[in-house]
PDB file of N, CA and C in Angstrom:
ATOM      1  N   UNK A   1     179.645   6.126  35.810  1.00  0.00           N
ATOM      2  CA  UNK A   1     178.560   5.222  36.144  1.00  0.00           C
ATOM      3  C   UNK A   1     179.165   3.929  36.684  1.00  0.00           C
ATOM      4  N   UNK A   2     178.481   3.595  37.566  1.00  0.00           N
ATOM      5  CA  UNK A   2     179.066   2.208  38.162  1.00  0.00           C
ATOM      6  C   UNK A   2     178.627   0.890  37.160  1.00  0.00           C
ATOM      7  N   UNK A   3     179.330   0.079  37.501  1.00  0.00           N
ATOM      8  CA  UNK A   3     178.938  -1.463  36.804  1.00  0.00           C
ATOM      9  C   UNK A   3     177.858  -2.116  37.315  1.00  0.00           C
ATOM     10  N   UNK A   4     176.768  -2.564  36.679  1.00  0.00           N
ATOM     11  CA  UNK A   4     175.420  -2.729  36.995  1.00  0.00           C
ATOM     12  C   UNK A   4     175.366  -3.892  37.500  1.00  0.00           C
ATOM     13  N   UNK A   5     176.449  -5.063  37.362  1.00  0.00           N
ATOM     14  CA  UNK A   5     176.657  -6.253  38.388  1.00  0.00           C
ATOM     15  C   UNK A   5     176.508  -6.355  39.634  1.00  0.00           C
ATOM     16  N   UNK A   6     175.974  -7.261  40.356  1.00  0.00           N
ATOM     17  CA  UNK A   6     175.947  -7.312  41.930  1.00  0.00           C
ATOM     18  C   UNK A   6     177.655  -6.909  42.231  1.00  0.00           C
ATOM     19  N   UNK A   7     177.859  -6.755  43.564  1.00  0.00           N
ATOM     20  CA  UNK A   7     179.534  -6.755  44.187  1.00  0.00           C
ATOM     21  C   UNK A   7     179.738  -8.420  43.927  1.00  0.00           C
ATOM     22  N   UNK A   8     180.926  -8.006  44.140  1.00  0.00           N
ATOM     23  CA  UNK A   8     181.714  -9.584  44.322  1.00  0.00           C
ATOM     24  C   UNK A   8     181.721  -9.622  46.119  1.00  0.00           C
ATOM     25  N   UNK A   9     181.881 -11.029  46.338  1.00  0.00           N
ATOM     26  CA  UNK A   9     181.887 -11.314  47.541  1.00  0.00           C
ATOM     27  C   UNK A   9     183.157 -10.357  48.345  1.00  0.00           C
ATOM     28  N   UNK A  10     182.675  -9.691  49.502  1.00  0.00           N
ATOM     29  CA  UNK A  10     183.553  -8.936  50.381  1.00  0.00           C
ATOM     30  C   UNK A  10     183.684  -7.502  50.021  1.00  0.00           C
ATOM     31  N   UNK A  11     182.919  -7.547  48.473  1.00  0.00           N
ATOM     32  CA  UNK A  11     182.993  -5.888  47.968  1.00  0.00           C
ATOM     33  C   UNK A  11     181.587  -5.066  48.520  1.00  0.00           C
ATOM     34  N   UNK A  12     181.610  -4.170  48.587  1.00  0.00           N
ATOM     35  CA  UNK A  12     180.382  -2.896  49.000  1.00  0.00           C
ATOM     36  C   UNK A  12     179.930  -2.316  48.037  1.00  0.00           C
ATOM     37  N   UNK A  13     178.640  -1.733  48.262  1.00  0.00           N
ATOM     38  CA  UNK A  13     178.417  -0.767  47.464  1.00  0.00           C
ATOM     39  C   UNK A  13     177.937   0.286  48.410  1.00  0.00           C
ATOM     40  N   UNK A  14     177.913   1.877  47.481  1.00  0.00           N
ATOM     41  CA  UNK A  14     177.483   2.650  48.783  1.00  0.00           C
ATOM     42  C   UNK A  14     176.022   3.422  48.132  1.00  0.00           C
ATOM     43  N   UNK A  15     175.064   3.818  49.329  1.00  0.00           N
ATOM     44  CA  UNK A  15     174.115   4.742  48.663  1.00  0.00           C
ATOM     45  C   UNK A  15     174.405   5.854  48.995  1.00  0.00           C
ATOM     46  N   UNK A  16     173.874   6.169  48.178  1.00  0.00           N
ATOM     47  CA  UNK A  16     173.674   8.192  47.964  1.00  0.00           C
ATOM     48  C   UNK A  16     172.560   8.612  48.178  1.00  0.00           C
ATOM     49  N   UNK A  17     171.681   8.790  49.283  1.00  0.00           N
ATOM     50  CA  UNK A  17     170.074   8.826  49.185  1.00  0.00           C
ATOM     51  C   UNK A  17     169.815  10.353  48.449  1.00  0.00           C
ATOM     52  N   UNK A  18     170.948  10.690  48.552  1.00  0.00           N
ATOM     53  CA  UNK A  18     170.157  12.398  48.143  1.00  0.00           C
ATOM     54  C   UNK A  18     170.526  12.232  46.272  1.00  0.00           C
ATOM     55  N   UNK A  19     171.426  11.488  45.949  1.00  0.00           N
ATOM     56  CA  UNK A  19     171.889  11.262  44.692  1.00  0.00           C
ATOM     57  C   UNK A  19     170.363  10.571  44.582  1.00  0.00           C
ATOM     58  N   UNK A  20     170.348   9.623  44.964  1.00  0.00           N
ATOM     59  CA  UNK A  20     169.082   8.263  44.626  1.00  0.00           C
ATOM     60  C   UNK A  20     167.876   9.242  44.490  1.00  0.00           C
ATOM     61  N   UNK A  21     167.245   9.946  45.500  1.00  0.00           N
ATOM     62  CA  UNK A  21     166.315  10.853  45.290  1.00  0.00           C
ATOM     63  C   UNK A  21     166.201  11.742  44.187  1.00  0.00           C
ATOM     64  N   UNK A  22     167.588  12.403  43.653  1.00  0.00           N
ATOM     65  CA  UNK A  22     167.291  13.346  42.679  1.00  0.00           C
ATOM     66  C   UNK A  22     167.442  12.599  41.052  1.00  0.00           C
ATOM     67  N   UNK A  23     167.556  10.811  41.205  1.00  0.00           N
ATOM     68  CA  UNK A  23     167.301  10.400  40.040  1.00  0.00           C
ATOM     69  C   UNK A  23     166.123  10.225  39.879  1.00  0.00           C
ATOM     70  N   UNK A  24     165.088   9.504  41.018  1.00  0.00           N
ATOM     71  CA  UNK A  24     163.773   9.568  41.568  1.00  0.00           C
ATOM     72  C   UNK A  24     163.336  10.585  40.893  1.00  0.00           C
ATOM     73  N   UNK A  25     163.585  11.733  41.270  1.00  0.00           N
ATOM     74  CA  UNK A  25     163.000  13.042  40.715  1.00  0.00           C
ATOM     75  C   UNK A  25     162.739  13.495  38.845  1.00  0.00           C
ATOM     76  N   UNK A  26     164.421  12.892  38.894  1.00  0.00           N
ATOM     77  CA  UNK A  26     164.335  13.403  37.274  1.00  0.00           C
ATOM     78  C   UNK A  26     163.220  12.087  36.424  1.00  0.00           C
ATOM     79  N   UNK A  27     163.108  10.940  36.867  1.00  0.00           N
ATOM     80  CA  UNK A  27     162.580  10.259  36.516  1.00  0.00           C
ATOM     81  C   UNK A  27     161.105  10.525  36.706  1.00  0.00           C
ATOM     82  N   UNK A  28     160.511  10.695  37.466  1.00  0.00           N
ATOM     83  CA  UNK A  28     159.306  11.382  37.410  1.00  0.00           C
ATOM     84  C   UNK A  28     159.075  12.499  36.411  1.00  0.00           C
ATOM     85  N   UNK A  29     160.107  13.529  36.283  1.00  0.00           N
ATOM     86  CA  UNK A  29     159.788  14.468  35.743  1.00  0.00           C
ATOM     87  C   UNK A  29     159.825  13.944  33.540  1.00  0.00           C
ATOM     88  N   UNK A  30     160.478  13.040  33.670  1.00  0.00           N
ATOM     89  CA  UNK A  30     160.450  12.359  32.663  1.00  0.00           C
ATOM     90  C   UNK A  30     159.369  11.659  32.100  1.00  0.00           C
ATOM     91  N   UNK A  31     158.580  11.047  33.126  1.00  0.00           N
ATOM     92  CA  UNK A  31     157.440   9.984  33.139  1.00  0.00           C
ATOM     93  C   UNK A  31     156.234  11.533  32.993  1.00  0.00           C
ATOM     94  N   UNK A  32     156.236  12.500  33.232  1.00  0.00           N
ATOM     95  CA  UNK A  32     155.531  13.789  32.916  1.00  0.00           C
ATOM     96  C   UNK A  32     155.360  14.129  31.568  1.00  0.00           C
ATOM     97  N   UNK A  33     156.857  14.093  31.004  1.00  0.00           N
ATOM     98  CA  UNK A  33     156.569  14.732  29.731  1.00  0.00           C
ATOM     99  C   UNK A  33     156.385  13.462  28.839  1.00  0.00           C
ATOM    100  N   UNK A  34     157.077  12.278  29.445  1.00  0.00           N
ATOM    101  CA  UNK A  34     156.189  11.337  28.205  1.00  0.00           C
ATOM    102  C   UNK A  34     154.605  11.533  28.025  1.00  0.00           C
ATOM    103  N   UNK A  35     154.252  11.438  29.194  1.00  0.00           N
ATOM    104  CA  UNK A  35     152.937  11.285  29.504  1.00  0.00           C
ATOM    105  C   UNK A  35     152.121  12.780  28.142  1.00  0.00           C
ATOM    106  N   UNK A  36     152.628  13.910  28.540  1.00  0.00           N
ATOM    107  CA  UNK A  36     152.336  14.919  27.411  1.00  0.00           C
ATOM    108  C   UNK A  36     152.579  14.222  26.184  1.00  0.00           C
ATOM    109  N   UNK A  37     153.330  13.930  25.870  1.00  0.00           N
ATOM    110  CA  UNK A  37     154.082  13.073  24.580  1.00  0.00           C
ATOM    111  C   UNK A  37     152.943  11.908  23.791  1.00  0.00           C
ATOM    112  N   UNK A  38     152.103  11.589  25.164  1.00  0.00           N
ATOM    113  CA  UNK A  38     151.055  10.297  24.523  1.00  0.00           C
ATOM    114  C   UNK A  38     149.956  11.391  24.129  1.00  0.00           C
ATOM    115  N   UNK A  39     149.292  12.605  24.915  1.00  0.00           N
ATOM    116  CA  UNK A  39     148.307  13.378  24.213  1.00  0.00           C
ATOM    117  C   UNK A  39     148.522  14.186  22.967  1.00  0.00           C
ATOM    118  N   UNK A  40     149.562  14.152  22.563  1.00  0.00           N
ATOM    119  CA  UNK A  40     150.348  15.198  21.350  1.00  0.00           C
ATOM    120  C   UNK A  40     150.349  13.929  20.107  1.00  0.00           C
ATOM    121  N   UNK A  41     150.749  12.806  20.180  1.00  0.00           N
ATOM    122  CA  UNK A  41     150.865  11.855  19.743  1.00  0.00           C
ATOM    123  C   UNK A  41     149.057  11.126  19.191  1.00  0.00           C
ATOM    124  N   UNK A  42     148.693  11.552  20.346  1.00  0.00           N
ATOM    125  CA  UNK A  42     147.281  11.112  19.757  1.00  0.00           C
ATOM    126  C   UNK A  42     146.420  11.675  19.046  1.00  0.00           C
ATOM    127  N   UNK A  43     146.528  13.206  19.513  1.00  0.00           N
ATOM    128  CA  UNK A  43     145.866  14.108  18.538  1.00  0.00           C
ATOM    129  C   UNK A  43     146.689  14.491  17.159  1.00  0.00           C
ATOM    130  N   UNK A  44     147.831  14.234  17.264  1.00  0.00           N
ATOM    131  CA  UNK A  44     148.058  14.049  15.542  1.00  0.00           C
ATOM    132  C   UNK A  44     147.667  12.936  14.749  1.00  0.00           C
ATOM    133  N   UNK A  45     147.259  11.606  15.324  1.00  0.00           N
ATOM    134  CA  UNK A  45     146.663  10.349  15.001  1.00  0.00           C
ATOM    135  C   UNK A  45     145.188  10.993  14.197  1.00  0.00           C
ATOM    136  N   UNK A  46     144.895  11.868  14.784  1.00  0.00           N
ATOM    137  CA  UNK A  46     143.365  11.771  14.461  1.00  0.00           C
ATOM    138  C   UNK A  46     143.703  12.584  13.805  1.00  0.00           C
ATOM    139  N   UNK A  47     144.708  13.328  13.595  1.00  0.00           N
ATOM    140  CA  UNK A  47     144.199  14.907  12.188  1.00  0.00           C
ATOM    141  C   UNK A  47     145.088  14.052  11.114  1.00  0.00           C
ATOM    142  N   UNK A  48     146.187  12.689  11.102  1.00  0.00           N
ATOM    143  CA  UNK A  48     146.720  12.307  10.086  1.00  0.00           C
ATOM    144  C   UNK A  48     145.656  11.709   8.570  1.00  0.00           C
ATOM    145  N   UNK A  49     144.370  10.968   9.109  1.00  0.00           N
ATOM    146  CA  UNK A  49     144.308  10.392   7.834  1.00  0.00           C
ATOM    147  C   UNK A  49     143.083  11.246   7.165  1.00  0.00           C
ATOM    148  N   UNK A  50     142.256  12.371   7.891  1.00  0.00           N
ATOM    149  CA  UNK A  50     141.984  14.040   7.209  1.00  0.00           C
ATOM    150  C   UNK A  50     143.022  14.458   6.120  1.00  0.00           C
ATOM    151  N   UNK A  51     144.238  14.655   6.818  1.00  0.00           N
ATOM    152  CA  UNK A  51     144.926  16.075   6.216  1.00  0.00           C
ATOM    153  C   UNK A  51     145.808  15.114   5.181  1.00  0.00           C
ATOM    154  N   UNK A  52     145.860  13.880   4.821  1.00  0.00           N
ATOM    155  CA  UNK A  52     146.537  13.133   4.206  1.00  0.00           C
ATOM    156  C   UNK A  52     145.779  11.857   2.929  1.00  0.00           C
ATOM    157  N   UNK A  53     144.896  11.477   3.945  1.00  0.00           N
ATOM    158  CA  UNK A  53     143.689  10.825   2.957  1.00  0.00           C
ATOM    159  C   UNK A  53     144.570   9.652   2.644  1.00  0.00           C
ATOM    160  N   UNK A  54     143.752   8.526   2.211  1.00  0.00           N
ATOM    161  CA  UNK A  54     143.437   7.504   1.708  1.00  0.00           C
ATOM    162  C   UNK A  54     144.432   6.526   2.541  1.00  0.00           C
ATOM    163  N   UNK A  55     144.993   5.951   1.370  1.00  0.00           N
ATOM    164  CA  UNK A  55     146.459   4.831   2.415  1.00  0.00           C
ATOM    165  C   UNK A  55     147.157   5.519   3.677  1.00  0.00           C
ATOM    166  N   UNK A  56     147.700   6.463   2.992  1.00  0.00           N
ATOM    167  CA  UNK A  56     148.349   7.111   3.374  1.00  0.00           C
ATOM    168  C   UNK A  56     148.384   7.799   4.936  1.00  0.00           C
ATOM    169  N   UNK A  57     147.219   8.099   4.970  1.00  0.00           N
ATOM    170  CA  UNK A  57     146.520   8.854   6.049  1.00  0.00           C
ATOM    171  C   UNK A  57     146.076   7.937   7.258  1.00  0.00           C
ATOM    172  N   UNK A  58     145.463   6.960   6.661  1.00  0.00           N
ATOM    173  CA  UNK A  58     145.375   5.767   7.555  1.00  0.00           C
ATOM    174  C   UNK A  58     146.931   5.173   8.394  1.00  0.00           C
ATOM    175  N   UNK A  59     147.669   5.078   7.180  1.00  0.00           N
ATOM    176  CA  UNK A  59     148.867   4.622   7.688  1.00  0.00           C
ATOM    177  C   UNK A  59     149.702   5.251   8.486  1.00  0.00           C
ATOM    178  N   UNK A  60     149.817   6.646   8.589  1.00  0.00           N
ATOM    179  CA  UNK A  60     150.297   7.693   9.443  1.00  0.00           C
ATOM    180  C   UNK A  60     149.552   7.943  11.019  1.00  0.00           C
ATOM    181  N   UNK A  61     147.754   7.626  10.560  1.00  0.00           N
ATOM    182  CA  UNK A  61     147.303   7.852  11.707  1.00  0.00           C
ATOM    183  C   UNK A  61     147.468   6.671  13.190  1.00  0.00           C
ATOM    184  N   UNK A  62     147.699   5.488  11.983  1.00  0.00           N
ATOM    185  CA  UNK A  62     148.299   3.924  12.838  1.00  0.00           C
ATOM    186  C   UNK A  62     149.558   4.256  13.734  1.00  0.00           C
ATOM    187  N   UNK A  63     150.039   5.034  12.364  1.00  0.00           N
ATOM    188  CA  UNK A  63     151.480   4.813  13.018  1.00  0.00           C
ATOM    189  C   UNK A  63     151.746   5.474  14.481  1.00  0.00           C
ATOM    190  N   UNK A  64     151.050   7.080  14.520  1.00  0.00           N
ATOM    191  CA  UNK A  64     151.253   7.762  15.188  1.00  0.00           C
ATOM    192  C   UNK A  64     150.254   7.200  16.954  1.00  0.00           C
ATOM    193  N   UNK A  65     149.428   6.667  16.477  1.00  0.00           N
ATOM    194  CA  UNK A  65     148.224   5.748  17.180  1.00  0.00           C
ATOM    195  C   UNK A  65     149.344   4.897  18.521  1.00  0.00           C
ATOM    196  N   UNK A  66     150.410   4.085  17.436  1.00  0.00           N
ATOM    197  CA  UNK A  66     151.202   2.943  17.518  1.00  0.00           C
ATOM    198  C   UNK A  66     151.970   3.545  18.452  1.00  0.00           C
ATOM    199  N   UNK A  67     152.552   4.845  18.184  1.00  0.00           N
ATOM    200  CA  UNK A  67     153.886   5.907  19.035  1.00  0.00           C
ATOM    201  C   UNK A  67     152.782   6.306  20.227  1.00  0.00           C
ATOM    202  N   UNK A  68     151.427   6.293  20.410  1.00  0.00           N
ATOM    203  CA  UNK A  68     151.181   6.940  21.915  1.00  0.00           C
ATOM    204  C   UNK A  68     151.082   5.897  22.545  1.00  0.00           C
ATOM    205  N   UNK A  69     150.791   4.919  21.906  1.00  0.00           N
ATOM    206  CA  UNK A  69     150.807   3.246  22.866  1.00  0.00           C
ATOM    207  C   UNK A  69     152.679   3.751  23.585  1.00  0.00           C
ATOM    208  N   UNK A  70     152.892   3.118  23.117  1.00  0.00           N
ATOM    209  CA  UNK A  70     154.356   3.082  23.244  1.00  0.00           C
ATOM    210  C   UNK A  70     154.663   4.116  24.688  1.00  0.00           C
ATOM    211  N   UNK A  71     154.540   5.547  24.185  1.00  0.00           N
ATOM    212  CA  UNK A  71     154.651   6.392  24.835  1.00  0.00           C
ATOM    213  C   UNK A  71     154.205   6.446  26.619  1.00  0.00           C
ATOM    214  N   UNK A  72     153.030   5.601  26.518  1.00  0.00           N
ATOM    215  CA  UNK A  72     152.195   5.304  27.539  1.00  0.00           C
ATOM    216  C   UNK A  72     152.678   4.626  28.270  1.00  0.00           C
ATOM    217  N   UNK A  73     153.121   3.801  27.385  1.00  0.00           N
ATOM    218  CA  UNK A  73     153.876   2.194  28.405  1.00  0.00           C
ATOM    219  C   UNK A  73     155.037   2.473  29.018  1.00  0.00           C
ATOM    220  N   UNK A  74     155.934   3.241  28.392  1.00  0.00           N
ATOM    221  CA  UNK A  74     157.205   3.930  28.554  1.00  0.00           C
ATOM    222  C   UNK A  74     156.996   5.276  29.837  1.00  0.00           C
ATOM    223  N   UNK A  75     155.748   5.778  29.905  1.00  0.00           N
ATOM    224  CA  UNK A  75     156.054   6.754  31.044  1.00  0.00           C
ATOM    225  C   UNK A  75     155.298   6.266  32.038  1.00  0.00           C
ATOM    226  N   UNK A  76     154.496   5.194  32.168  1.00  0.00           N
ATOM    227  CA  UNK A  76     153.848   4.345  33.090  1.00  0.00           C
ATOM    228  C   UNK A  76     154.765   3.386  33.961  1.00  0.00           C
ATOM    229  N   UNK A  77     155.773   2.663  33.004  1.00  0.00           N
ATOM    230  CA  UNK A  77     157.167   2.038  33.683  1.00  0.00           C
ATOM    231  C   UNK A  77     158.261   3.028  34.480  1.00  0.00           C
ATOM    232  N   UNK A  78     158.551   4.678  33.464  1.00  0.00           N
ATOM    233  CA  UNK A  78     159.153   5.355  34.621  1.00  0.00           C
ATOM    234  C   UNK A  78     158.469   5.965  35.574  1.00  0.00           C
ATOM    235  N   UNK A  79     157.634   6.035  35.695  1.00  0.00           N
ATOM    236  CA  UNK A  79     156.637   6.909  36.862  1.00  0.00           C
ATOM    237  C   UNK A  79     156.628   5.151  38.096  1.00  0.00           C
ATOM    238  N   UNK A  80     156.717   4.162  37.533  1.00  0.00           N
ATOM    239  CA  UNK A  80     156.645   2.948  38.345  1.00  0.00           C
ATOM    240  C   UNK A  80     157.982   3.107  38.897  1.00  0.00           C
ATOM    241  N   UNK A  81     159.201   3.006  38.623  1.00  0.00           N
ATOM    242  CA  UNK A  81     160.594   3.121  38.630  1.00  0.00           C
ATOM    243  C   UNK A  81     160.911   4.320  39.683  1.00  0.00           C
ATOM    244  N   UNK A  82     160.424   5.433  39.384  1.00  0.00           N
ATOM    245  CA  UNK A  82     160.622   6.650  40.395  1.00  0.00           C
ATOM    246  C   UNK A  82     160.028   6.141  41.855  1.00  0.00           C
ATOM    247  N   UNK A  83     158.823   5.929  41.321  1.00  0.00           N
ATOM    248  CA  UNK A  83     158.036   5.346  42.890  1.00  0.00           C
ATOM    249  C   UNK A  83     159.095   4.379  43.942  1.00  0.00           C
ATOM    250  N   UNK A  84     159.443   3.801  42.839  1.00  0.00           N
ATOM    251  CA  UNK A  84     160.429   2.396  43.545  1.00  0.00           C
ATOM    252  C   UNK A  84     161.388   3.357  44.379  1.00  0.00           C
ATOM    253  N   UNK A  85     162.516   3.797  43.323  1.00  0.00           N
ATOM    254  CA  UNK A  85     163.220   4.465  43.940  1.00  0.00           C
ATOM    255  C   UNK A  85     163.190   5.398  45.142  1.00  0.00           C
ATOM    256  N   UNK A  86     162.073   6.210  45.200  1.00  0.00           N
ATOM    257  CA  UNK A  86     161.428   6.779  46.369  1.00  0.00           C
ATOM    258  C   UNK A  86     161.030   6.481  47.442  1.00  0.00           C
ATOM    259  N   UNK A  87     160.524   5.194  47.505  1.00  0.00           N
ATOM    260  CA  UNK A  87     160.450   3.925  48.213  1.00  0.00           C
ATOM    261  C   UNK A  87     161.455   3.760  49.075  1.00  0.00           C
ATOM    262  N   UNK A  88     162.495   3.140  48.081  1.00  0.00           N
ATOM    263  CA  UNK A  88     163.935   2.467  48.844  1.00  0.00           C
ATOM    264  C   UNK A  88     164.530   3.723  49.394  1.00  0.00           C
ATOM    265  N   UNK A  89     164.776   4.775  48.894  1.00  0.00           N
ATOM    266  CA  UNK A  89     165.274   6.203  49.595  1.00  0.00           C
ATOM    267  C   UNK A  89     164.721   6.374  50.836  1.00  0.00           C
ATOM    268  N   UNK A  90     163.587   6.256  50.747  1.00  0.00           N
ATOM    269  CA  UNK A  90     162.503   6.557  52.211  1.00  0.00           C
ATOM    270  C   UNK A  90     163.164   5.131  52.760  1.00  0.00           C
ATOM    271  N   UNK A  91     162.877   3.795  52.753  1.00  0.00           N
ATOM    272  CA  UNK A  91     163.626   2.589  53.676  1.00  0.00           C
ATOM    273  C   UNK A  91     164.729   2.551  53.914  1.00  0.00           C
ATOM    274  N   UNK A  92     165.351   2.991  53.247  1.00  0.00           N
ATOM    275  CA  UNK A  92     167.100   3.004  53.598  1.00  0.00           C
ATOM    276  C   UNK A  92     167.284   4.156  54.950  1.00  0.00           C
ATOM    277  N   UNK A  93     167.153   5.237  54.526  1.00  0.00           N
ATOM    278  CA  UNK A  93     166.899   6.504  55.573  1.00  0.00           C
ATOM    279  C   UNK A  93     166.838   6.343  56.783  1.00  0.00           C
ATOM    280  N   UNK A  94     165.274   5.382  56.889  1.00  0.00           N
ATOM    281  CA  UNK A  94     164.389   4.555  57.805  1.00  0.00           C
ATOM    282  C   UNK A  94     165.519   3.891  58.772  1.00  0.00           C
ATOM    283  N   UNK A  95     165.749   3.050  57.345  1.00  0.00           N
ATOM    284  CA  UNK A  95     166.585   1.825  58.501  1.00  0.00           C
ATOM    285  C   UNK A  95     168.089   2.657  58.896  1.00  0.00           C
ATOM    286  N   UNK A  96     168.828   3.731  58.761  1.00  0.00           N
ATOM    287  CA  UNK A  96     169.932   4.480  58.762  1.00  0.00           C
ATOM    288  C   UNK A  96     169.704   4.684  60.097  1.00  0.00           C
ATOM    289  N   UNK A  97     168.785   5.498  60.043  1.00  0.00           N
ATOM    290  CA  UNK A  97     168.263   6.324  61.064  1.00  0.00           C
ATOM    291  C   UNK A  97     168.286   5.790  62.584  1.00  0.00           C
ATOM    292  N   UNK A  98     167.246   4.513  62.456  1.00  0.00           N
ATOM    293  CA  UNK A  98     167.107   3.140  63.404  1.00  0.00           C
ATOM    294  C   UNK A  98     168.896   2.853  63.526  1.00  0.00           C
ATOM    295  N   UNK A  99     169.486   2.333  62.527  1.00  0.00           N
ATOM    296  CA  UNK A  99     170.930   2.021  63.108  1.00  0.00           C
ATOM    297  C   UNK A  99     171.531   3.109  64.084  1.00  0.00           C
ATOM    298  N   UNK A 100     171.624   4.319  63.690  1.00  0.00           N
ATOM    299  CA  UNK A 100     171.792   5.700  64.317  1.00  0.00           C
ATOM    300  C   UNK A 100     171.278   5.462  65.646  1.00  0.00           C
ATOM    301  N   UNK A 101     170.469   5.358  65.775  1.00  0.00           N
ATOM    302  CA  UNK A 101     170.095   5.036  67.325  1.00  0.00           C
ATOM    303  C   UNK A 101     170.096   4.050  68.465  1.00  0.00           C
ATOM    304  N   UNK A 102     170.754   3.301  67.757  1.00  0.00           N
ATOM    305  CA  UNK A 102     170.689   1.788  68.175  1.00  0.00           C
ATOM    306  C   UNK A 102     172.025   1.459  68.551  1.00  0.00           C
ATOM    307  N   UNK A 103     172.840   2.320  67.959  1.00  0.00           N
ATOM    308  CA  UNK A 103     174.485   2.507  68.738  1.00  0.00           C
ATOM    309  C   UNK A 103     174.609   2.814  69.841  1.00  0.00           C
ATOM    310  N   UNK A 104     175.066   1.825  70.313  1.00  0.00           N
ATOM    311  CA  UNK A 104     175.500   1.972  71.883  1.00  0.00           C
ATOM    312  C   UNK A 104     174.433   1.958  72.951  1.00  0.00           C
ATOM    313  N   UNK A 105     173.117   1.440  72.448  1.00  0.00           N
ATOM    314  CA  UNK A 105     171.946   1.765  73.161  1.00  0.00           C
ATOM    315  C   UNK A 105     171.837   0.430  73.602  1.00  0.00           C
ATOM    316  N   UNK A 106     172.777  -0.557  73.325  1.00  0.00           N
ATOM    317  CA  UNK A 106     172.708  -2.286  73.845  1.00  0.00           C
ATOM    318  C   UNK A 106     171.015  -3.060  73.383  1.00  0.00           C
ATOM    319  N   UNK A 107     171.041  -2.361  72.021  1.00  0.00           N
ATOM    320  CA  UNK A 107     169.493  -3.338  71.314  1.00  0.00           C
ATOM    321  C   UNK A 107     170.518  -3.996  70.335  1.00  0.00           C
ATOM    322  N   UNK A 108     170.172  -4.975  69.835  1.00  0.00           N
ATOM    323  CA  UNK A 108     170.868  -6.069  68.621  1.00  0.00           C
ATOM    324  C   UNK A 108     170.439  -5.362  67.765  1.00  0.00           C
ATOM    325  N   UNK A 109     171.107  -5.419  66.636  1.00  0.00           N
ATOM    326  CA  UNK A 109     170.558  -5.261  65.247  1.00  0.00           C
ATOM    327  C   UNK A 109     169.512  -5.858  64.922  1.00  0.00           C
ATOM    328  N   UNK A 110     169.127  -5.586  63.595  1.00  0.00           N
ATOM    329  CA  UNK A 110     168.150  -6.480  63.709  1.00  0.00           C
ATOM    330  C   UNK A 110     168.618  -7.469  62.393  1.00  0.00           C
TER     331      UNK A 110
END
């Protein structure tokens, strides 16, 4: 894994769009099963303070209540994150592509 610091001045970094895409991917596919993870999470909320009763039941059904929040927020941020990434994969490409053609064709960069 690389060091998550910007470069130092004069240093590079390189992309990998097909690497970048298939983190894109797994990240989505992640933001999926959380997402299952918040309906599994919720319907044990509701059978906890039935099958358990009194404090107890209440307190389990909170808790578990507490874990689909969570769950939600957590596959709502990676499903946001994939998008991003998918994004910049698609602009980078974009702008690759445009450089690709722009060689030797006497247009400036931009």
């Amino acid at each position: 894994m690389s060091h998550p610091l910007p470069a130092l001045p004069g240093e590079a970094f390189t992309v990998v769009p097909d690497g970048l895409q298939a983190l894109a991917d797994e990240l989505a596919t992640l933001a999926a099963a959380l997402t299952e993870d918040v309906d599994r999470a919720r319907s044990a909320a509701g059978c906890f303070p039935e099958a358990l009763g009194g404090q107890e039941g209440w307190t389990a059904g909170a808790t578990a209540t507490s874990w689909a929040g969570l769950y939600e927020v957590m596959a709502a941020r990676t499903s946001a994150l994939a998008g991003t990434l998918t994004t910049a994969v698609a602009a980078y490409v974009a702008e690759d592509a445009w450089l690709a053609r722009s060689v030797g064709s006497g247009r400036p960069p931009r």
